[in-house]
C-alpha atoms as a PDB file:
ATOM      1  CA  UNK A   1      44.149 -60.916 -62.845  1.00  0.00           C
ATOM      2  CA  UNK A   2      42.633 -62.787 -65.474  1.00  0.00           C
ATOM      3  CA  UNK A   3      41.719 -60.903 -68.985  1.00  0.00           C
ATOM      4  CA  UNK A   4      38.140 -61.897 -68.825  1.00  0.00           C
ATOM      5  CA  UNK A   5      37.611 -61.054 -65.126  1.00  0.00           C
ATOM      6  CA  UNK A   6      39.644 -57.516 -66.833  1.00  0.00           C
ATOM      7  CA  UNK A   7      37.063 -56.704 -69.260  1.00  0.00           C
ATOM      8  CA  UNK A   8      34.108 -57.325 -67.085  1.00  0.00           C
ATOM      9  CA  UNK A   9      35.541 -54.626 -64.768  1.00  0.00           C
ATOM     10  CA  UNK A  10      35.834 -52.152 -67.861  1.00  0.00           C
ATOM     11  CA  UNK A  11      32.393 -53.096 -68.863  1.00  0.00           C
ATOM     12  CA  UNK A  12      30.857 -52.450 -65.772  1.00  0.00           C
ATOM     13  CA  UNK A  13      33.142 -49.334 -64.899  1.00  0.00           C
ATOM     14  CA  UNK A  14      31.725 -48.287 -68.592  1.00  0.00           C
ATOM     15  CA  UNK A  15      27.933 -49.085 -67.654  1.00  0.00           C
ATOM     16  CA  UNK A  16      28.669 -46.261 -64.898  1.00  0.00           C
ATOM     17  CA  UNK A  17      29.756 -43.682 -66.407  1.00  0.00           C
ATOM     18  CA  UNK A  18      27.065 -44.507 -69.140  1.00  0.00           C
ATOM     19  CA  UNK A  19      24.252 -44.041 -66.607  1.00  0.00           C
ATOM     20  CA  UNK A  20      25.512 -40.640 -65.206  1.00  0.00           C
ATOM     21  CA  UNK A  21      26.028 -39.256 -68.678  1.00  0.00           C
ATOM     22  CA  UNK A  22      22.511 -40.260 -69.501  1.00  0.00           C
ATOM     23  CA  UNK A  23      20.755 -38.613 -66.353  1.00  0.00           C
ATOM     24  CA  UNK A  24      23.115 -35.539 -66.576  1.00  0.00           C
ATOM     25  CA  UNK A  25      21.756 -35.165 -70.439  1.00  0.00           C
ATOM     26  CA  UNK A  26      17.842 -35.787 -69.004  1.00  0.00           C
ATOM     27  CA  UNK A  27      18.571 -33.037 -66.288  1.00  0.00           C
ATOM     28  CA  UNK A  28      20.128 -30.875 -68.509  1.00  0.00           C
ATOM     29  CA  UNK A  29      17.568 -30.935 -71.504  1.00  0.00           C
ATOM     30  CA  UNK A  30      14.948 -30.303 -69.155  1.00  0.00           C
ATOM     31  CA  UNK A  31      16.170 -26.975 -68.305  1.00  0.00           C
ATOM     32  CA  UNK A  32      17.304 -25.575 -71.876  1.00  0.00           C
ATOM     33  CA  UNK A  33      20.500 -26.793 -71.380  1.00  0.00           C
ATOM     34  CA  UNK A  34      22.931 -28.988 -73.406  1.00  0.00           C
ATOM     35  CA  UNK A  35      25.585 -31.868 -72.477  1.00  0.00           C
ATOM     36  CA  UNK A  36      28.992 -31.427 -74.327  1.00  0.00           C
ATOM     37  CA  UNK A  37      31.403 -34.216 -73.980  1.00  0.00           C
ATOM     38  CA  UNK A  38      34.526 -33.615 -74.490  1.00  0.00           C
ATOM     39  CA  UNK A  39      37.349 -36.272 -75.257  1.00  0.00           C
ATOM     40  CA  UNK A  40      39.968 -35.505 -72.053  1.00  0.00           C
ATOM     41  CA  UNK A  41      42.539 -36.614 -74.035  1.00  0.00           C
ATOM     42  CA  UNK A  42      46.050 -34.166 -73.905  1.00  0.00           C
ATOM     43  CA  UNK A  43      44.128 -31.974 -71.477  1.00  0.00           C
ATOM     44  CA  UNK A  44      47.191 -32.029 -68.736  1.00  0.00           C
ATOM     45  CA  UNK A  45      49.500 -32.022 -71.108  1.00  0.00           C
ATOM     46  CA  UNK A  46      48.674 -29.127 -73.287  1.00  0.00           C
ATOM     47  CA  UNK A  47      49.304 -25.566 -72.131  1.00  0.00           C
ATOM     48  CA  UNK A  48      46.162 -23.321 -71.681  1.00  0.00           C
ATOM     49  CA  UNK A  49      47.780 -20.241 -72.380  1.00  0.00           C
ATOM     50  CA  UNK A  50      49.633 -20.776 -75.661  1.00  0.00           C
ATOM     51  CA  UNK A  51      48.202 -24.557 -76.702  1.00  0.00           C
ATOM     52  CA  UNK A  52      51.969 -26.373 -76.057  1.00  0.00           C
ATOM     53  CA  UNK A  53      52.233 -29.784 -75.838  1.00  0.00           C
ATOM     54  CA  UNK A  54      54.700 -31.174 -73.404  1.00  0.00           C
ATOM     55  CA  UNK A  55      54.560 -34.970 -74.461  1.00  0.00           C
ATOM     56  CA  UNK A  56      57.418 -35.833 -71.125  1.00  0.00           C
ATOM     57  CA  UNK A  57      55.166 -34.639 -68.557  1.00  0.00           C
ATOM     58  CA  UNK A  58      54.733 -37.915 -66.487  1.00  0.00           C
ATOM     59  CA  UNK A  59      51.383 -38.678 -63.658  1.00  0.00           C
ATOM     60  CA  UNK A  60      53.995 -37.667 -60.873  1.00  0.00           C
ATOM     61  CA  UNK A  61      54.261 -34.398 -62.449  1.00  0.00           C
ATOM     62  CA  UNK A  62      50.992 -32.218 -59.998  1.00  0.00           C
ATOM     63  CA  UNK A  63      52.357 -29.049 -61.516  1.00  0.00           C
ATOM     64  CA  UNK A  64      52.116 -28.215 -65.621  1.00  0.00           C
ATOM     65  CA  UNK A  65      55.355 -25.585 -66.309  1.00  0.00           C
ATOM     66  CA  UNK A  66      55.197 -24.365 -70.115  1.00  0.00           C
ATOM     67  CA  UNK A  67      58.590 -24.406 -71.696  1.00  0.00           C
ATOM     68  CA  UNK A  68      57.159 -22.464 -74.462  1.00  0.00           C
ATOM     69  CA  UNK A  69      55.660 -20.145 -72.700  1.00  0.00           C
ATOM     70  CA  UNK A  70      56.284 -19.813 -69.009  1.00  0.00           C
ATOM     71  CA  UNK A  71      52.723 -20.556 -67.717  1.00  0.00           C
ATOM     72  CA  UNK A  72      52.584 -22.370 -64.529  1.00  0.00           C
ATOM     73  CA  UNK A  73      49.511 -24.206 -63.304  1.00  0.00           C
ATOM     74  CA  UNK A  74      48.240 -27.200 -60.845  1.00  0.00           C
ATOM     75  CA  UNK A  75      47.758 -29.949 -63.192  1.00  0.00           C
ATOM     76  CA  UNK A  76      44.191 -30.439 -63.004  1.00  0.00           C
ATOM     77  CA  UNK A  77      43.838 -26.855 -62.478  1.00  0.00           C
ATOM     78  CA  UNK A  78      45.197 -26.727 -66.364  1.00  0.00           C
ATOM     79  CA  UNK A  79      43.375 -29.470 -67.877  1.00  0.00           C
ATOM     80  CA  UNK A  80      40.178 -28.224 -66.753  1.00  0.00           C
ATOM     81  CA  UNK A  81      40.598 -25.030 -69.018  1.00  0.00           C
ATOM     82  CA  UNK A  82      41.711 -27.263 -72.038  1.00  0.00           C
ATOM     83  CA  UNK A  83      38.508 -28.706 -71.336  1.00  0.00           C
ATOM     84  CA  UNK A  84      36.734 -26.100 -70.945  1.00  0.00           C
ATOM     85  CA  UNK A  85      38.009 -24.405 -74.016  1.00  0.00           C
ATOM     86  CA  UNK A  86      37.122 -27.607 -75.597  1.00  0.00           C
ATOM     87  CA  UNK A  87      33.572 -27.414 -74.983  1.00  0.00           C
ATOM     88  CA  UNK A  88      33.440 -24.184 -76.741  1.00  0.00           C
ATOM     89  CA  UNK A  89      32.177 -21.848 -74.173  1.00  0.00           C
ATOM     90  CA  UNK A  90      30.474 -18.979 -75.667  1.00  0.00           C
ATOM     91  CA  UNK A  91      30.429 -16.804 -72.433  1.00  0.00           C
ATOM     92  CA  UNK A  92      33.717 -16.274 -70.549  1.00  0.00           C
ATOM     93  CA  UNK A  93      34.448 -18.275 -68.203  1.00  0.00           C
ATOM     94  CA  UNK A  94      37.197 -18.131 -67.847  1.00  0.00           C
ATOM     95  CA  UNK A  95      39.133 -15.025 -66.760  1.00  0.00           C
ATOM     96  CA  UNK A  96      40.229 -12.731 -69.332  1.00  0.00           C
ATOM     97  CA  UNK A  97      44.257 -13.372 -68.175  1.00  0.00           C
ATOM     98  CA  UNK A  98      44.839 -16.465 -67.567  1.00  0.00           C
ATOM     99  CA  UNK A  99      46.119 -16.869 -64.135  1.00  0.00           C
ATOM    100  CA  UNK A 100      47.784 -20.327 -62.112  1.00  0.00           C
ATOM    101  CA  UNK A 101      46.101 -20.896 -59.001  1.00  0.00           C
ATOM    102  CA  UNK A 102      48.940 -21.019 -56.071  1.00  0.00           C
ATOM    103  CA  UNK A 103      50.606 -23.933 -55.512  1.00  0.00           C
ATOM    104  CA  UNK A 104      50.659 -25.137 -51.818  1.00  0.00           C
ATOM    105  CA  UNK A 105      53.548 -27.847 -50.347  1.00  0.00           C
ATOM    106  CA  UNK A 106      52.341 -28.820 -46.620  1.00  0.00           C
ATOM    107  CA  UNK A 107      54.996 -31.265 -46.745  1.00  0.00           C
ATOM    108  CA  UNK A 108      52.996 -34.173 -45.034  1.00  0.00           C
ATOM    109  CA  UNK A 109      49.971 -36.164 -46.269  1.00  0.00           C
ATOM    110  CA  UNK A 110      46.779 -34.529 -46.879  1.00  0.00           C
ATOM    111  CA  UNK A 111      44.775 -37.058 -46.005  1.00  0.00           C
ATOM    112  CA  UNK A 112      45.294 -38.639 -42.254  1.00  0.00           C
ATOM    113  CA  UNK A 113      44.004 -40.889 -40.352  1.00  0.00           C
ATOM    114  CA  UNK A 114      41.707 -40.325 -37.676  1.00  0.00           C
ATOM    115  CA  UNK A 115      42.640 -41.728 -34.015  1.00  0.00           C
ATOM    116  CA  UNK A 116      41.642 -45.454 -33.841  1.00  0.00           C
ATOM    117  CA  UNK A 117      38.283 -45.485 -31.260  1.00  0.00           C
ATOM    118  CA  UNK A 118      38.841 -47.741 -27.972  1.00  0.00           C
ATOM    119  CA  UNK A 119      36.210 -48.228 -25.162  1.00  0.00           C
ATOM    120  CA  UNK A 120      37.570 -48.278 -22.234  1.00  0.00           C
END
């Protein structure tokens, strides 16, 4: 792929984002209410519960184990508390002991594919 073709993918990805940040702000003001962003940076790969950074933790890695600690989270699960902790919440919400959602193996694909359709 091309480097100019590249950065017009960016730009427009960008002009995306852009838009929904500006309508979420307009929605938001309107109520009382106040858009925080907050730069997602480290937010998987910090601990929650003591503030660790575990720099090896690679995108395969869906669950976030804190050698420093011991906390065990989903991933996501964790960043979204670094993020939330980044925002400053004033009010908790967040529980008062931090505590890892379960973590689920199915062993097979979540997502499936429906039977194809024939007319017969």
């Amino acid at each position: 792929m091309g480097k100019s073709l590249r950065s017009l993918r960016r730009r427009l990805s960008d002009v995306g984002f852009g838009e929904l940040r500006d309508v979420l702000k307009y929605q938001l003001e309107k109520y009382g209410k106040k858009l925080i962003l907050v730069n997602p940076a480290y937010t998987s790969k910090t601990c929650a519960r003591c503030g660790y950074v575990k720099n090896d933790l690679s995108l395969s890695d869906r669950v976030f184990v804190c050698p420093n600690c011991g906390w065990i989270a989903d991933r996501d699960y964790n960043a979204s508390l670094n993020i939330l902790k980044s925002a400053g919440s004033e009010r908790s919400l967040v529980p008062v002991e931090l505590r890892p959602l379960p973590v689920l193996w199915h062993g097979r694909a979540v997502k499936q594919e429906a039977p194809s359709f024939m007319r017969g």
